[in-house]
C-alpha atoms as a PDB file:
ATOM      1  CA  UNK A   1      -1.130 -24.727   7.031  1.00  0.00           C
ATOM      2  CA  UNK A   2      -0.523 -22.715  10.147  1.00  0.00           C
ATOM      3  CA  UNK A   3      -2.432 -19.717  10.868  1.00  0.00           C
ATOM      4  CA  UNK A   4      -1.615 -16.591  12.878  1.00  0.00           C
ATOM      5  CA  UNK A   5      -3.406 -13.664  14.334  1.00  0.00           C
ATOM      6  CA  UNK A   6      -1.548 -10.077  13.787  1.00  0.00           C
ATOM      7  CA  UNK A   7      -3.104  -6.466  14.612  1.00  0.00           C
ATOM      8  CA  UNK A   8      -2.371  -4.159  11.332  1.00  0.00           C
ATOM      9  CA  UNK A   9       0.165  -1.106  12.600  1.00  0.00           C
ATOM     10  CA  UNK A  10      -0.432   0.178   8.767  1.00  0.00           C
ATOM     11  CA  UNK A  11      -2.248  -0.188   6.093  1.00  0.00           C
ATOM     12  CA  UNK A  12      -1.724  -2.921   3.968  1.00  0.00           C
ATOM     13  CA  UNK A  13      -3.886  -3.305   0.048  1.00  0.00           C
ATOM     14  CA  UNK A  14      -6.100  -6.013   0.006  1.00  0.00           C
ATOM     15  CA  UNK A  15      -5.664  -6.766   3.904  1.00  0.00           C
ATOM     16  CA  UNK A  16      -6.799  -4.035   6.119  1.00  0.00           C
ATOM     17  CA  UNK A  17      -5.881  -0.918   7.638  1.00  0.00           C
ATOM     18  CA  UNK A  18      -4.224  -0.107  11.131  1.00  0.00           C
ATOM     19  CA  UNK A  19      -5.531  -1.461  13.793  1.00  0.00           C
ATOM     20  CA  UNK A  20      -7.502  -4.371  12.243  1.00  0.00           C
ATOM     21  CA  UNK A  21      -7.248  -7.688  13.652  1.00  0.00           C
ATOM     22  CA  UNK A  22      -6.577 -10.306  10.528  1.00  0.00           C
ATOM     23  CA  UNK A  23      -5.399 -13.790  10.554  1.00  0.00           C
ATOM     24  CA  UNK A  24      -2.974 -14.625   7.867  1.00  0.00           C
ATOM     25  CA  UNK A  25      -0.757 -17.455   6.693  1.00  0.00           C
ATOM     26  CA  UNK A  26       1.854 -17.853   9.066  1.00  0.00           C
ATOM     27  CA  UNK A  27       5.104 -16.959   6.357  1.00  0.00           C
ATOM     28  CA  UNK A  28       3.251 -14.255   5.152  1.00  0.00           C
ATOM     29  CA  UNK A  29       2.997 -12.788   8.704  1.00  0.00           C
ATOM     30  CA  UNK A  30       6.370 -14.140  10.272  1.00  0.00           C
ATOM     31  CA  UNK A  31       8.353 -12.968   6.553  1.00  0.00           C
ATOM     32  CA  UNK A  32       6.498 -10.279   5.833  1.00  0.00           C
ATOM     33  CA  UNK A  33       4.488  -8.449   7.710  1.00  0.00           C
ATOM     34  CA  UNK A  34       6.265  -8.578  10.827  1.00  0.00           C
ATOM     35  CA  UNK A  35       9.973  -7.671   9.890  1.00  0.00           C
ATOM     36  CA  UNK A  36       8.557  -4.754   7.450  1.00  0.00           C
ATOM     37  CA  UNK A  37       6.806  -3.273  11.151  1.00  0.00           C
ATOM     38  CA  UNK A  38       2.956  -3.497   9.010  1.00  0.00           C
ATOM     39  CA  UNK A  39       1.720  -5.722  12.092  1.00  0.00           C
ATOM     40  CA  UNK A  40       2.281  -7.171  15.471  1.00  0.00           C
ATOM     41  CA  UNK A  41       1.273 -10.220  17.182  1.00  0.00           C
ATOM     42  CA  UNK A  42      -2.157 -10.124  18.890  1.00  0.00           C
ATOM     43  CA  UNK A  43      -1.691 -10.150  22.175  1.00  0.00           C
ATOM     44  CA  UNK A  44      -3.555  -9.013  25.039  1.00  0.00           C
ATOM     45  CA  UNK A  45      -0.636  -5.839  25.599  1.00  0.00           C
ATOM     46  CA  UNK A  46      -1.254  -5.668  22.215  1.00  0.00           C
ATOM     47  CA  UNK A  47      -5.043  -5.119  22.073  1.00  0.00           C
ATOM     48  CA  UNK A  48      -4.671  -1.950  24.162  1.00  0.00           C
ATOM     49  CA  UNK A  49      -2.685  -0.949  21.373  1.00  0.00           C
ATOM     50  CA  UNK A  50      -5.500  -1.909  18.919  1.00  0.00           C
ATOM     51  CA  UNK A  51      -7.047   1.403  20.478  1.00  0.00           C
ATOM     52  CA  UNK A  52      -4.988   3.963  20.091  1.00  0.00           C
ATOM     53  CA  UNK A  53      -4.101   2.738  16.523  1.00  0.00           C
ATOM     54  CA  UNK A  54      -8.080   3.082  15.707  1.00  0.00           C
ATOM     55  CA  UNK A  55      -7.934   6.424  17.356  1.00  0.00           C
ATOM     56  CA  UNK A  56      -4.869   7.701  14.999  1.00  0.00           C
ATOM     57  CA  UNK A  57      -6.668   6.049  12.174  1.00  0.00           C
ATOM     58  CA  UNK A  58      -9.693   8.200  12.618  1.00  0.00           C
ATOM     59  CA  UNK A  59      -8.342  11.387  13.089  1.00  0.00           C
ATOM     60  CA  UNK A  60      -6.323  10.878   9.957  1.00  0.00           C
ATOM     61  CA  UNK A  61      -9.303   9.353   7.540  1.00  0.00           C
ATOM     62  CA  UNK A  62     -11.621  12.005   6.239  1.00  0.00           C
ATOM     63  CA  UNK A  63     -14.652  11.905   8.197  1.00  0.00           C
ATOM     64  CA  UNK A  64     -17.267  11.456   6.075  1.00  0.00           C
ATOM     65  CA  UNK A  65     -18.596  10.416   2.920  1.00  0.00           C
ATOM     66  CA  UNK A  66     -19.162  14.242   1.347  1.00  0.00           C
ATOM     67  CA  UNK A  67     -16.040  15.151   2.333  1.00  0.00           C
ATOM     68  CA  UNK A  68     -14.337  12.635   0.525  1.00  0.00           C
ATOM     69  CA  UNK A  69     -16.772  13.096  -2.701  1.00  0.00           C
ATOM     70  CA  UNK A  70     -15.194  17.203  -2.405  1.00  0.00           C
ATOM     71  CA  UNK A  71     -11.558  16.647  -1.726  1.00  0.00           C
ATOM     72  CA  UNK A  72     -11.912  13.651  -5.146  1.00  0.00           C
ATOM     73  CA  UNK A  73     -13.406  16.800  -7.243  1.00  0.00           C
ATOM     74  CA  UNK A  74     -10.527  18.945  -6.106  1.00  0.00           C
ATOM     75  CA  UNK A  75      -7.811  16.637  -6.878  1.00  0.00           C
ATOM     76  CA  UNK A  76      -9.410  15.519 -10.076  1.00  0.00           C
ATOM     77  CA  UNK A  77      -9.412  19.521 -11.327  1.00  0.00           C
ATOM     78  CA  UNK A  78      -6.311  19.420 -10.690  1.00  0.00           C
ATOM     79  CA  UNK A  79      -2.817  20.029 -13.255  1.00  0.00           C
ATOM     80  CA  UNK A  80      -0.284  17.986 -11.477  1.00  0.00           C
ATOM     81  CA  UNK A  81       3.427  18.374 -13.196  1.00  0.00           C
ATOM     82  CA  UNK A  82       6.301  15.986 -11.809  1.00  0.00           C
ATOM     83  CA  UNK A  83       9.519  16.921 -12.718  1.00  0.00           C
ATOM     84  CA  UNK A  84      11.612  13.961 -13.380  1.00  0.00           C
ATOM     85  CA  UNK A  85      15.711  13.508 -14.665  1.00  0.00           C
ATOM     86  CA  UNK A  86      15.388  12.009 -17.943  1.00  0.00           C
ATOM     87  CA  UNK A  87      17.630  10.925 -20.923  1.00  0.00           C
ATOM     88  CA  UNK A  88      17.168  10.984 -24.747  1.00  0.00           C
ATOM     89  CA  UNK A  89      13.817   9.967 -25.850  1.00  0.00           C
ATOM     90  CA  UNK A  90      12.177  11.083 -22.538  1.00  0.00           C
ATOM     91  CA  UNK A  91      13.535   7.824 -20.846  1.00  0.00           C
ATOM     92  CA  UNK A  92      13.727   8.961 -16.941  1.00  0.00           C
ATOM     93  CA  UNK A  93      16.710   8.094 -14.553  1.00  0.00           C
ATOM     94  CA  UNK A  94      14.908   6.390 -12.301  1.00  0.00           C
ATOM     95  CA  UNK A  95      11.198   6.145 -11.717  1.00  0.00           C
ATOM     96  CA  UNK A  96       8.134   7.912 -10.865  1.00  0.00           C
ATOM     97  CA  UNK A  97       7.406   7.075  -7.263  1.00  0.00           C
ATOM     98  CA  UNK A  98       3.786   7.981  -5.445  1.00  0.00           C
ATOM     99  CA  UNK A  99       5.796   9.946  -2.871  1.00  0.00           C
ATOM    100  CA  UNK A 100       6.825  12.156  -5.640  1.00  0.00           C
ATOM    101  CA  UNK A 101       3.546  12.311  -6.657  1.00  0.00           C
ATOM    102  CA  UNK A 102       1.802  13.271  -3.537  1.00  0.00           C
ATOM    103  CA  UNK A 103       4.617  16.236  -3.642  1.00  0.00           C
ATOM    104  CA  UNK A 104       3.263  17.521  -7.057  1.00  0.00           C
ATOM    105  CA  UNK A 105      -0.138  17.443  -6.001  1.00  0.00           C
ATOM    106  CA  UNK A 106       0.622  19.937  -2.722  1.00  0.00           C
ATOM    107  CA  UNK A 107       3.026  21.791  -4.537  1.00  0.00           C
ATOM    108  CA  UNK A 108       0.151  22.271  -7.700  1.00  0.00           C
ATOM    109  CA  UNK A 109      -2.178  23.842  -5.007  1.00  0.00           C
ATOM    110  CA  UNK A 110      -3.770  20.630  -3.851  1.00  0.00           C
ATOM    111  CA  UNK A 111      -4.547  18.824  -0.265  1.00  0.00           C
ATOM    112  CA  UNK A 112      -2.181  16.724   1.218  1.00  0.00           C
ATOM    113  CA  UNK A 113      -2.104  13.444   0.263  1.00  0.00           C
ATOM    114  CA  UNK A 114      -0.811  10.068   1.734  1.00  0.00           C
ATOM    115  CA  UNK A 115       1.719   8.011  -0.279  1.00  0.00           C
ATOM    116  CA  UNK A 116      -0.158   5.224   0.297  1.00  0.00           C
ATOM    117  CA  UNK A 117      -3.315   6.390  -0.549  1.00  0.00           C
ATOM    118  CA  UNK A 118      -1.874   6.794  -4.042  1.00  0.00           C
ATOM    119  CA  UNK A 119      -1.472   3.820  -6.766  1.00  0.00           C
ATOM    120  CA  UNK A 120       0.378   3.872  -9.794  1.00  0.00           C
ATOM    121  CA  UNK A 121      -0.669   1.152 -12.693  1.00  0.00           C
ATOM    122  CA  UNK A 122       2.730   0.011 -12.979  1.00  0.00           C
ATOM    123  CA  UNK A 123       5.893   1.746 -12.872  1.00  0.00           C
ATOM    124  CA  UNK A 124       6.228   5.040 -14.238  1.00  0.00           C
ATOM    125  CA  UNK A 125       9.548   5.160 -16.217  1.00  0.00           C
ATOM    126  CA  UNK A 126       8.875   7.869 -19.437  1.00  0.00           C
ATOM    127  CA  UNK A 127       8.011  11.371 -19.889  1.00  0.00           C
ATOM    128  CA  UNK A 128       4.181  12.315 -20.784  1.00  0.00           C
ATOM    129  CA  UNK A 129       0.978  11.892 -19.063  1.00  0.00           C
ATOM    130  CA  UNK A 130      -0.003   9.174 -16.586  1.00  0.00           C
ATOM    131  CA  UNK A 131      -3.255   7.728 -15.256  1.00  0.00           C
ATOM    132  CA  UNK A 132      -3.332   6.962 -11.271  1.00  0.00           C
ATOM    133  CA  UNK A 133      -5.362   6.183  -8.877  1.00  0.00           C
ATOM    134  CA  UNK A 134      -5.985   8.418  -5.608  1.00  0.00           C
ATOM    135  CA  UNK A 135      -7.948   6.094  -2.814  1.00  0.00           C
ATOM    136  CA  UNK A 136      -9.177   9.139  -0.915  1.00  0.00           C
ATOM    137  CA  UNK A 137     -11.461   7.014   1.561  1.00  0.00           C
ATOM    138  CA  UNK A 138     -12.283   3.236   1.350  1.00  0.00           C
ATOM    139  CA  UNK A 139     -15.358   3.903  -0.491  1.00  0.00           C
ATOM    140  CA  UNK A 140     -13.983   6.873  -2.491  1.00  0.00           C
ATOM    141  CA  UNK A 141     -11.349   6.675  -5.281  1.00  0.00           C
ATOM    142  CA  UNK A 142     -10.427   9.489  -7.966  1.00  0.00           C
ATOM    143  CA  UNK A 143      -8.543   8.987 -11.411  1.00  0.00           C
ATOM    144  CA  UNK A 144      -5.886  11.801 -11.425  1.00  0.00           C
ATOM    145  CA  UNK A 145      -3.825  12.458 -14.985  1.00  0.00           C
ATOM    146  CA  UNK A 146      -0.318  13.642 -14.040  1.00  0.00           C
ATOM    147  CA  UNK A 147       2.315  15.224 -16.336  1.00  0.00           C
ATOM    148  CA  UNK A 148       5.840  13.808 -16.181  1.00  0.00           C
ATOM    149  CA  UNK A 149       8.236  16.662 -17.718  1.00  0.00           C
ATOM    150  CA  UNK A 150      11.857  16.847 -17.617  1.00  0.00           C
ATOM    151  CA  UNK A 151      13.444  18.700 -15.321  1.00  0.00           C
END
């Protein structure tokens, strides 16, 4: 099996986060990866890169361990209510996405969140409340209850 060495432009679950250096299989990284713009090739150009990436990452990541323990007990106060089209039977047109999520939070008085930062068990398709996941740093996560209601 071939191998290949990629610097992380994003961050992917169970991989890294930008501006890590990881080697992965080489279809994972040539049909995945790659065309989706997650990584690039390591190369040296690219290692200069590697830099500024770390740089960005750092001035977006809360900065330390207390802060993220705070902003968790804020979002976990929190009432979060996502409007959603649904049908009969509370049956939604369409899905629940964490974007949409990450908008209730703000708009319920809450700090910004990342999309990514937020995972949803499995798709959310019904009216009523929801368990998720909020990965505020990468040793800090928060269980958030959100309320899906008809809009």
């Amino acid at each position: 099996m071939s191998t290949m060495k990629l610097i992380l432009t994003q961050e992917v679950t169970g991989l890294g986060t930008s501006g890590d250096t990881v080697e992965v299989k080489g279809g994972y990284g040539r049909n995945y990866l790659l065309p989706r713009g997650l990584a690039i090739k390591a190369t040296r150009g690219a290692e200069k890169q590697v830099e500024s990436l770390r740089r960005a990452r750092a001035a977006r990541e809360v900065a330390s361990h207390e802060e993220a323990q705070a902003l968790a007990g804020r979002i976990t106060g929190l009432t979060v209510r996502v409007p959603a089209r649904a049908g009969e039977g509370g049956r939604l047109f369409g899905r629940v996405t964490p974007a949409d999520v990450a908008a209730a939070v703000t708009a319920a008085g809450g700090p910004e969140l990342d999309r990514r930062r937020i995972d949803l068990p499995s798709t959310i398709k019904t009216t009523g409340e929801h368990t998720i996941t909020v990965r505020v740093h990468p040793e800090v996560s928060t269980q958030l209850t959100i309320e899906v209601v008809p809009s």
